[in-house]
Protein backbone atom coordinates (compact mmCIF):
# COMPACT_ATOMS: atom_id res chain seq x y z
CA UNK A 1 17.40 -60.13 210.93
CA UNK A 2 14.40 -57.75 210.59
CA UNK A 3 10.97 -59.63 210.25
CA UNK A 4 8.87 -60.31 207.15
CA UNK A 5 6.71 -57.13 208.71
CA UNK A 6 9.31 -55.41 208.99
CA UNK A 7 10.75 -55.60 204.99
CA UNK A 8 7.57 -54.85 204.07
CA UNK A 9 6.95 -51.79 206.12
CA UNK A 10 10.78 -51.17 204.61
CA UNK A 11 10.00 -51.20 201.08
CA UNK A 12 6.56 -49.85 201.36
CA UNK A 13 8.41 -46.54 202.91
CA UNK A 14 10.97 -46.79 200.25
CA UNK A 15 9.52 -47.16 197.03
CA UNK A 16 7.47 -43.91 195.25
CA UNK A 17 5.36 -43.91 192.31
CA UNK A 18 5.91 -43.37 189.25
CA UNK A 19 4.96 -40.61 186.82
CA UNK A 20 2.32 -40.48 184.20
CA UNK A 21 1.72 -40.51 180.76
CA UNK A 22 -0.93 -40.20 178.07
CA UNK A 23 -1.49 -43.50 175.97
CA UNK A 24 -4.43 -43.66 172.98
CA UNK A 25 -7.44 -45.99 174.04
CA UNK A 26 -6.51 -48.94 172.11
CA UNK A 27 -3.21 -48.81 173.41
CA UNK A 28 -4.54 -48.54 177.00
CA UNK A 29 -5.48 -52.53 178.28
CA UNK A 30 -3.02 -53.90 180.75
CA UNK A 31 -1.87 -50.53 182.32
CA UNK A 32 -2.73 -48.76 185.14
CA UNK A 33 -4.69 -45.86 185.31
CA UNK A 34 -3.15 -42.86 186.39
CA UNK A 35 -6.89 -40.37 186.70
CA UNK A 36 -10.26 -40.30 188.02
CA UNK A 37 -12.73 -41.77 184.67
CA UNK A 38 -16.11 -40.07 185.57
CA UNK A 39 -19.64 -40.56 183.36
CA UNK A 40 -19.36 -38.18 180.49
CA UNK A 41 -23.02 -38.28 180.51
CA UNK A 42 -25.90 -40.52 182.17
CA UNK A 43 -25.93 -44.12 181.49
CA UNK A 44 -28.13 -44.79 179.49
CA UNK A 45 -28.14 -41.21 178.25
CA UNK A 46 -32.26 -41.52 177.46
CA UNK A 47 -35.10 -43.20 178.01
CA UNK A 48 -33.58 -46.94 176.12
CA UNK A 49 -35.72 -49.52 174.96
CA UNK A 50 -34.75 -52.84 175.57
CA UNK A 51 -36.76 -54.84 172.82
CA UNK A 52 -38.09 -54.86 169.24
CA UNK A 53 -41.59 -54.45 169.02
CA UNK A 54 -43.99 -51.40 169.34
CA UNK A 55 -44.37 -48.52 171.77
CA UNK A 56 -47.37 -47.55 173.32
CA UNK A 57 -49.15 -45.60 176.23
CA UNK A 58 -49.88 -48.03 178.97
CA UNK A 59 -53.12 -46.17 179.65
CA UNK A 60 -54.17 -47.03 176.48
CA UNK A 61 -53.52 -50.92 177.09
CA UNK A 62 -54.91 -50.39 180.36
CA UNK A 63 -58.61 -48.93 179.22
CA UNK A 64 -58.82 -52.64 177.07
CA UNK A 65 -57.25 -50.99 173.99
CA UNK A 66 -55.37 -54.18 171.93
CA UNK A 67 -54.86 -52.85 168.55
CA UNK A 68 -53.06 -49.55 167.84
CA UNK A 69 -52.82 -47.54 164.17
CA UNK A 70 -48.99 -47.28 163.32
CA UNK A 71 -47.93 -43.97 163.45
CA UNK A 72 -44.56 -44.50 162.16
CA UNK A 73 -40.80 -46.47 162.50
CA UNK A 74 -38.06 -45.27 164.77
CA UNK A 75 -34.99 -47.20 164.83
CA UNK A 76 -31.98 -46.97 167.48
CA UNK A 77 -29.75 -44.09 166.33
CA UNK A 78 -33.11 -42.01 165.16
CA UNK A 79 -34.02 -38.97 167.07
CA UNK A 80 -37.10 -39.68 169.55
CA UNK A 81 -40.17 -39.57 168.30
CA UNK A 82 -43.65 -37.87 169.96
CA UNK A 83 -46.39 -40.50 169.65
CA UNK A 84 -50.21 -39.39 169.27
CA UNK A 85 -52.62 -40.57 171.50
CA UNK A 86 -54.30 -44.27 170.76
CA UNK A 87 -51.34 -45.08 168.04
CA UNK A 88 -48.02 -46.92 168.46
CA UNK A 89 -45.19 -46.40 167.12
CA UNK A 90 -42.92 -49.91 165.84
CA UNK A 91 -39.36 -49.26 167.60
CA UNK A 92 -36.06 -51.29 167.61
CA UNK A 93 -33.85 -52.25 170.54
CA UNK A 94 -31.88 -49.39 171.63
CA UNK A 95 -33.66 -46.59 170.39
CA UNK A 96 -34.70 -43.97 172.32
CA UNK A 97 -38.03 -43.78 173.79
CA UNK A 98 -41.00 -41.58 172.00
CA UNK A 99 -42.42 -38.93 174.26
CA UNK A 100 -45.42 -39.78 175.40
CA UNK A 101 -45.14 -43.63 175.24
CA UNK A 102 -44.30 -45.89 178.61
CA UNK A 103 -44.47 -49.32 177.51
CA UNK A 104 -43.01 -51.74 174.91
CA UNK A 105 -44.48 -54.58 173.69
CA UNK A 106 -42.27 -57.01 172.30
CA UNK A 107 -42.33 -58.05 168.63
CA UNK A 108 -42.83 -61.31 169.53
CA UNK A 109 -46.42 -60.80 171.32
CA UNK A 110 -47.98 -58.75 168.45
CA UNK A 111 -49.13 -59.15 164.62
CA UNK A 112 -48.79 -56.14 162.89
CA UNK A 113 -51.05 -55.94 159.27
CA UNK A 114 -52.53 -53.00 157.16
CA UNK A 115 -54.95 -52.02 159.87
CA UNK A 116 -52.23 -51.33 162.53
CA UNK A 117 -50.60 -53.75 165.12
CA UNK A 118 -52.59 -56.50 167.46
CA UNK A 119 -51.12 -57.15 171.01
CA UNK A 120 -51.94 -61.28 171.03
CA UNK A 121 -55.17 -61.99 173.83
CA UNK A 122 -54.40 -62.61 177.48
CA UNK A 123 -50.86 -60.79 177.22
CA UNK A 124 -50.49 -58.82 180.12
CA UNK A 125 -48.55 -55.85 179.40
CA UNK A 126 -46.95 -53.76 182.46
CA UNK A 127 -46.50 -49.81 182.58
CA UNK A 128 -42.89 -49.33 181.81
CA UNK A 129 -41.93 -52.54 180.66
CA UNK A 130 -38.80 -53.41 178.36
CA UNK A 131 -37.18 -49.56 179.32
CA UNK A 132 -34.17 -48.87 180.67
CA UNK A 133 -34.39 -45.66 182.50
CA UNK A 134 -32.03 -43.03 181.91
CA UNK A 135 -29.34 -42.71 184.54
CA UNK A 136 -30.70 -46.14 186.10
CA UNK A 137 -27.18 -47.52 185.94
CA UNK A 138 -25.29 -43.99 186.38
CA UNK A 139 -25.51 -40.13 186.61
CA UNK A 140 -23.21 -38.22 185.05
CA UNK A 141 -19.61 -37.45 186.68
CA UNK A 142 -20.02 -40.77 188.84
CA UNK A 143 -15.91 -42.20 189.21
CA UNK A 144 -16.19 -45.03 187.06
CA UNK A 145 -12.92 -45.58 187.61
CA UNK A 146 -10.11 -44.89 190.19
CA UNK A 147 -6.43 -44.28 189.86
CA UNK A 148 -4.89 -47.40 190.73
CA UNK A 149 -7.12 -49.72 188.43
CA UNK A 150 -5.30 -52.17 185.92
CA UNK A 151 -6.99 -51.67 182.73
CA UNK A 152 -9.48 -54.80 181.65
CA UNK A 153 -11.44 -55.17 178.03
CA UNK A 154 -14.30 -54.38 180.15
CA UNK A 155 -12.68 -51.26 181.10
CA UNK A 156 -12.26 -50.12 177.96
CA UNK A 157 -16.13 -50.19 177.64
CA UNK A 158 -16.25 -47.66 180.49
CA UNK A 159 -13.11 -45.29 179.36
CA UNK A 160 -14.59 -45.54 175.37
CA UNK A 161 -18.48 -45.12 177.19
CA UNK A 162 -16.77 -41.85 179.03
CA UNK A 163 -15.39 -40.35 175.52
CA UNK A 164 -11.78 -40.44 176.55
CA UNK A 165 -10.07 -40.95 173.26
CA UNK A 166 -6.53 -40.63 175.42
CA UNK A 167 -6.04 -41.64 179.37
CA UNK A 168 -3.63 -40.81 181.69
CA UNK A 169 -1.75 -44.23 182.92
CA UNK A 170 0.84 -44.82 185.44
CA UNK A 171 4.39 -45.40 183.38
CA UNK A 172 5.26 -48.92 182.71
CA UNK A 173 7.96 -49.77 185.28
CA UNK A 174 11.19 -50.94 183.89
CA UNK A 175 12.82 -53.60 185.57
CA UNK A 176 16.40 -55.38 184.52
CA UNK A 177 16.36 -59.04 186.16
CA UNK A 178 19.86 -60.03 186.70
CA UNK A 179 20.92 -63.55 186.98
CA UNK A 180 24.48 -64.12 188.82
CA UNK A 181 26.60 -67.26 188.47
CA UNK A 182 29.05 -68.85 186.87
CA UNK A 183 27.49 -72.12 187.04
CA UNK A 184 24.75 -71.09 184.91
CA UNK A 185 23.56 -72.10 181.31
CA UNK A 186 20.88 -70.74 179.03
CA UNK A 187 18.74 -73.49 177.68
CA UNK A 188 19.92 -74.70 174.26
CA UNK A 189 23.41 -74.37 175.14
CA UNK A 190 25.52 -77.29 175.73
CA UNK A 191 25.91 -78.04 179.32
CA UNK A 192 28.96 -79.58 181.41
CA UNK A 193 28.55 -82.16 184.40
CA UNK A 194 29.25 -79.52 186.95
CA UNK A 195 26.86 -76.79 185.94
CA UNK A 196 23.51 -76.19 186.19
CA UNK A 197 20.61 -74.45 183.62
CA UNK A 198 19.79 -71.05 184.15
CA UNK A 199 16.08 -71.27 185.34
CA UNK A 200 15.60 -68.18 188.25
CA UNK A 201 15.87 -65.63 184.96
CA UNK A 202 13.30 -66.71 183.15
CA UNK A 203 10.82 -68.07 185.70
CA UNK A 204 11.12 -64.38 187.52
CA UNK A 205 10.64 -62.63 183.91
CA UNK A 206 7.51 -65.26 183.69
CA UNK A 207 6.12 -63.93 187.30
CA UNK A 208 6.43 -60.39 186.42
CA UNK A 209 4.62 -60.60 182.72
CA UNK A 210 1.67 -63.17 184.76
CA UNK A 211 1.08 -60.06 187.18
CA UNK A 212 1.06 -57.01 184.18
CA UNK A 213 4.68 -56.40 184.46
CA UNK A 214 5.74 -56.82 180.83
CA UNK A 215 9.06 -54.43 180.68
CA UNK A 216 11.15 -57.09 182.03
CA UNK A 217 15.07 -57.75 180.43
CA UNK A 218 17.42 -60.52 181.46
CA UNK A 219 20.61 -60.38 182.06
CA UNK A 220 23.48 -63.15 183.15
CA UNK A 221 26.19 -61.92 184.84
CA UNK A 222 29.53 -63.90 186.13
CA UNK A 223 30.78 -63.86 189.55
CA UNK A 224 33.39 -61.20 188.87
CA UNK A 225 33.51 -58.69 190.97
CA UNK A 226 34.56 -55.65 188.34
CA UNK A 227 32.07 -57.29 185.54
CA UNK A 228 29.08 -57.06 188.12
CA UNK A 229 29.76 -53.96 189.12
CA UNK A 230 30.14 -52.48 185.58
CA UNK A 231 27.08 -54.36 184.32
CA UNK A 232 25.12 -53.63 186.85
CA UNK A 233 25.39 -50.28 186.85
CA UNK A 234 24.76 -49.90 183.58
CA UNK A 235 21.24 -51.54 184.68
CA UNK A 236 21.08 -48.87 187.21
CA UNK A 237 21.27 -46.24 184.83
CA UNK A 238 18.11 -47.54 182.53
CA UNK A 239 15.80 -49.26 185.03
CA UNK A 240 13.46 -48.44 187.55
CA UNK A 241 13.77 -51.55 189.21
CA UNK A 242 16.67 -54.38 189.58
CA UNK A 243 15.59 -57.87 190.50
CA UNK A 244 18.90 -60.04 191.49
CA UNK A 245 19.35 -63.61 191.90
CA UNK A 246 21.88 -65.09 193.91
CA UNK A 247 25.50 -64.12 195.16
CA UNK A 248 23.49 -62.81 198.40
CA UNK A 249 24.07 -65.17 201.06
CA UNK A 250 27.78 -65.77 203.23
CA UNK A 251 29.86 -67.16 200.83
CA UNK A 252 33.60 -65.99 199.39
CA UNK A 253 31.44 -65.43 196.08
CA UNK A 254 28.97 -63.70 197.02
CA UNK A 255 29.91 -60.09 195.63
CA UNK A 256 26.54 -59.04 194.87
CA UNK A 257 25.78 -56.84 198.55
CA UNK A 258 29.68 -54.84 198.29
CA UNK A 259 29.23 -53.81 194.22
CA UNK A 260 25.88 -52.52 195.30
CA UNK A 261 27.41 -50.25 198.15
CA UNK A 262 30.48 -49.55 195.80
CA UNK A 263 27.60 -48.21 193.23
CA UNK A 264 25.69 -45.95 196.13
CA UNK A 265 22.92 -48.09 196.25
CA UNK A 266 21.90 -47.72 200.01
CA UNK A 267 20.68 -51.17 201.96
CA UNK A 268 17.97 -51.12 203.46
CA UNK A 269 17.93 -54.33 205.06
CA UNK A 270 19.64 -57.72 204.17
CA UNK A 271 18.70 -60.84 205.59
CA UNK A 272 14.53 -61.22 206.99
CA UNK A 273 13.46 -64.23 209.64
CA UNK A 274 11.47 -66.11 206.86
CA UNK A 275 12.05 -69.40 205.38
CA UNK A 276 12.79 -69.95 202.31
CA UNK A 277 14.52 -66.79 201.36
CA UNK A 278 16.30 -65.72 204.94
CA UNK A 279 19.40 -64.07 203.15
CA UNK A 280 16.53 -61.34 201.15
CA UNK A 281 18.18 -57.76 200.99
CA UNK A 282 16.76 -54.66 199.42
CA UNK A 283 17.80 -51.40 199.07
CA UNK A 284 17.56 -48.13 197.04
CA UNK A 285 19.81 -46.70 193.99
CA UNK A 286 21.02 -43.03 194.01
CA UNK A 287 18.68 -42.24 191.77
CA UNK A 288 15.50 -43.77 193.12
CA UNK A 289 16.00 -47.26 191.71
CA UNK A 290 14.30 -50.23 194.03
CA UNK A 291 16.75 -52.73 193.65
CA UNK A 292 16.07 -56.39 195.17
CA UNK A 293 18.44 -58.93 195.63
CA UNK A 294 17.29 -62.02 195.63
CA UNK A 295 18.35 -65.89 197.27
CA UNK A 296 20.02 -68.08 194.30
CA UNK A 297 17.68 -70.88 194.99
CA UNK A 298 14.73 -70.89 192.73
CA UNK A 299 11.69 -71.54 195.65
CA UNK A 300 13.36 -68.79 197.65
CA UNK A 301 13.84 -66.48 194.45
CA UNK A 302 10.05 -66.95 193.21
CA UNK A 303 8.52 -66.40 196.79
CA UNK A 304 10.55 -63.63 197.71
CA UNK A 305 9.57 -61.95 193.76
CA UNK A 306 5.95 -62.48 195.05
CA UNK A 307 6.25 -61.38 198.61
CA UNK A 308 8.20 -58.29 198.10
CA UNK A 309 8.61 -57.64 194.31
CA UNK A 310 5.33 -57.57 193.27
CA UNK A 311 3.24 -55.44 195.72
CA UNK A 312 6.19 -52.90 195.53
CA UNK A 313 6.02 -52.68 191.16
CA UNK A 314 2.03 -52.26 192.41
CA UNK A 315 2.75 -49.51 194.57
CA UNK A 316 4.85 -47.88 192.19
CA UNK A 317 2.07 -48.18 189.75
CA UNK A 318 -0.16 -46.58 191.91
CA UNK A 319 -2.12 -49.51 192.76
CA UNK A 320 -3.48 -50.40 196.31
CA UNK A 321 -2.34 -53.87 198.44
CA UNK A 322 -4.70 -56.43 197.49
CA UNK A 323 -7.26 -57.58 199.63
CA UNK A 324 -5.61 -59.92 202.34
CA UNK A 325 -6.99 -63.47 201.89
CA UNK A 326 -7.35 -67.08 203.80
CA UNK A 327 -7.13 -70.78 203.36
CA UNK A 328 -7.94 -73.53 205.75
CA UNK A 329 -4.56 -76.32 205.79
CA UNK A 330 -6.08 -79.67 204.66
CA UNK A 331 -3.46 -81.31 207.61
CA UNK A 332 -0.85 -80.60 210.31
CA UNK A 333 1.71 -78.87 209.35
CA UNK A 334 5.23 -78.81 212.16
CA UNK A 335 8.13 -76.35 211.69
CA UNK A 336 11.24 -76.50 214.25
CA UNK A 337 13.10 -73.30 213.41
CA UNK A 338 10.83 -69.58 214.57
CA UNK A 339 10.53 -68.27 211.22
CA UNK A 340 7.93 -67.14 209.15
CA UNK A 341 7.57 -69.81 206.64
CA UNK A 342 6.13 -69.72 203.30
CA UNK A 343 4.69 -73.20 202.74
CA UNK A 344 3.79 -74.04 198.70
CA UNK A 345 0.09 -75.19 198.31
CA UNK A 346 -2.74 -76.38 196.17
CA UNK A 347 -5.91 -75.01 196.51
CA UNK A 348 -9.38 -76.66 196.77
CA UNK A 349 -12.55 -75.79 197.69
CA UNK A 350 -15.41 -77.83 199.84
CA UNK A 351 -18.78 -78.08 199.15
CA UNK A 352 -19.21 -74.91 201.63
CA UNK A 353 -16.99 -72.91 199.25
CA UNK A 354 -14.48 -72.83 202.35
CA UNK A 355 -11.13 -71.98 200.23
CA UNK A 356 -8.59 -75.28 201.47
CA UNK A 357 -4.83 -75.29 201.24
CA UNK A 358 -3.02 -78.56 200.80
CA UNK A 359 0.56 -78.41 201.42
CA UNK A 360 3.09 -79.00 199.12
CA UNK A 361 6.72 -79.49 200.88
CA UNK A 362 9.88 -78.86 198.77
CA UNK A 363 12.71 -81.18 198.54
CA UNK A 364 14.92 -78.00 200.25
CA UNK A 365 14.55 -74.67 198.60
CA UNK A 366 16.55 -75.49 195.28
CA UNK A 367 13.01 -78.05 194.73
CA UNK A 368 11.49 -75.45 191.62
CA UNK A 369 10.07 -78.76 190.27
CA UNK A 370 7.40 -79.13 193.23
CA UNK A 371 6.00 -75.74 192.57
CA UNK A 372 4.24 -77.17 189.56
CA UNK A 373 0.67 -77.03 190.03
CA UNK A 374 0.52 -74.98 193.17
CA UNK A 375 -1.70 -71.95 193.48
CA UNK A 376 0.51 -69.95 196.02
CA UNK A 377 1.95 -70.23 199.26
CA UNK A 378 0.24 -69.42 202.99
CA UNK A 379 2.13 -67.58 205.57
CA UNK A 380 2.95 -69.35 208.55
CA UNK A 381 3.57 -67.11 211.37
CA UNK A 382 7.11 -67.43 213.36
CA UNK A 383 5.43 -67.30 216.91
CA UNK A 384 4.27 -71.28 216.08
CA UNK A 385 5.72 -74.31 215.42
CA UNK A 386 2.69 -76.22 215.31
CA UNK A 387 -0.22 -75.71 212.98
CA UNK A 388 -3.07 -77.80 213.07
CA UNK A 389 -5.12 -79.27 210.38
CA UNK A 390 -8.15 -76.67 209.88
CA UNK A 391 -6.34 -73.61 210.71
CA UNK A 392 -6.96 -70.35 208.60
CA UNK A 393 -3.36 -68.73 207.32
CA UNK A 394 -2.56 -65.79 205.21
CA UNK A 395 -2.84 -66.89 202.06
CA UNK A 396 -0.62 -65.11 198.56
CA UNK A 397 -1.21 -66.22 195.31
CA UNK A 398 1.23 -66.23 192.25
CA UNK A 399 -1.09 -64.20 190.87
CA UNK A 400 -2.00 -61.14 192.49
């Protein structure tokens, strides 16, 4: 067995991005971009003002001057203005600042009339006030964003703000999840004594779409040897990615590792010192194709789709590892065999902010019903057995 370092390192070497394409900007949230986004121009591209009211020369206000002719109306859109000296000129948020003016006075603080406009008595204006500088938030060709960023709604904002009508995104991934069993049954159909309900499909469909992996099919394949190996290379032929669930592990059944090598698809490693999920292999198709097979247990299948599935879809998106991050166990926490373990949890946090992880323990690793309501799981390193309430562990999310 190879360590949980060790796959990692594995499929890190292994796995290569994926190409790029050109998508319109509506069509752009959710993916990952694929180009540098630099300022098309400085932000704000002028001289902004930031409230309603009038514009002025400061060193007007400043010699005692409280009423002011007005000159004229500039609204946000209209071309800026030049204001003469000792007159104001009314302006609307947004608009572009006059030449020659340095100060707004909001709306709110004046009463405008036939004679001009009247800043009210002990308001103390400031030179400068109520703009927003030009370039004060960027200068032109600053990175707003880097390859490597999913795409938010506030994102958008920047790519629209940068006039990129069309962007250059990484390729969504395509991944075929493949369920294997003959004891399985989709929900809705009738069920027998002996069998069980297909759940590892669709929770590992679920975990890819929660972390922006929305290309996933299902399949259900029977322990047949020929059928597997027919199906599953026709999965090879259309998908990026293959994400197995069981027929891994020792027994008589277990086809899943011999059609892979029958179909070329080269291990890379099979079996890693972790708990739950110790039969994990991976390996690569002849054409590229990442292809993980998976532990028929549901815990195992979910942590190992979150431990190794989901930073490598990220890398092949172009997208960096995640920040690594830390929880403090709420109590003691004992393991006899030296594996990593991957220990459920629900997280809290003290009145310090300190992030805390309570531990959940599953029934075995066929306990999917305890996962309810946890946040993640922390990594518990295989070089202990004992962990003592208050100690700070790696911490992964189900949610990247």
């Amino acid at each position: 067995m190879i360590t949980t370092a060790e796959a990692i390192k594995a499929i890190r070497a292994a796995v290569q991005p994926l190409a790029s394409e050109n998508v319109a900007l509506e069509k752009a949230t959710g993916r990952v971009v694929a180009q540098s986004v630099s300022a098309e121009r400085d932000q704000p591209p002028f001289d902004r003002v930031m409230m309603d009211g009038i514009a002025i020369a400061y060193a007007e206000f400043a010699k005692g001057t409280r009423s002011f002719p007005i000159q004229s109306m500039q609204a946000a859109g209209d071309p800026a203005q030049s204001l003469d000296a000792g007159k104001a000129i009314e302006i609307m948020t947004g608009a572009s600042l006059p030449s020659g003016a340095d100060c707004i006075i909001p709306v709110e603080r004046i009463i405008v009339n036939d004679l001009g406009a009247h800043v009210e008595a002990n308001y103390a204006a400031s030179e400068h006030q109520f703009i927003h500088v030009r370039g004060s938030d960027h200068e032109k060709g600053t990175e707003l964003l880097r390859p490597g960023t999913r795409i938010s709604p506030m994102d958008i904002a920047i790519i629209a703000s940068c006039g990129l009508a069309n962007l250059g995104v990484a390729k969504k991934t395509t991944i075929s999840v493949i369920s294997t069993g003959n004891e399985l049954v989709p929900a809705g159909d009738a069920i027998e004594a002996h069998q069980i309900r297909m759940s590892n499909g669709p929770a590992l469909v679920a975990m890819l779409e929660d972390n922006g992996f929305a290309s996933a099919s299902h399949d259900h394949l029977i322990d047949e040897p020929e059928i597997l190996k027919e199906r599953i290379a026709q999965h090879l032929q259309q998908s990026d990615v293959l994400v197995l669930s069981g027929g891994v592990s020792m027994g008589k059944a277990d086809y899943v590792p011999q059609v892979l090598d029958e179909l070329g698809v080269k291990v890379s490693f099979h079996k890693v010192s972790q708990r739950p999920g110790k039969p994990m292999w991976f390996g690569m198709g002849p054409n590229g194709q990442a292809v993980f097979a998976l532990p028929g247990n549901p815990v195992s299948a979910l942590v190992c789709s979150r431990q190794y599935v989901i930073p490598a879809l990220r890398q092949m998106s172009g997208m960096a590892p995640p920040a690594p991050q830390f929880a403090s166990l709420t109590a003691d926490v004992t393991f006899t065999p030296q594996l990593t373990n991957f220990l459920p949890v629900k997280l809290i946090s003290n009145a310090s902010g300190q992030v805390l992880a309570m531990p959940v323990h599953t029934n075995t690793s066929g306990d999917f019903a305890a996962l309810s309501g946890t946040d993640g799981y922390v990594e518990l390193a295989l070089e202990q057995t004992e962990f003592k309430s208050g100690t700070s562990v790696p911490l992964h999310r189900w949610r990247v």
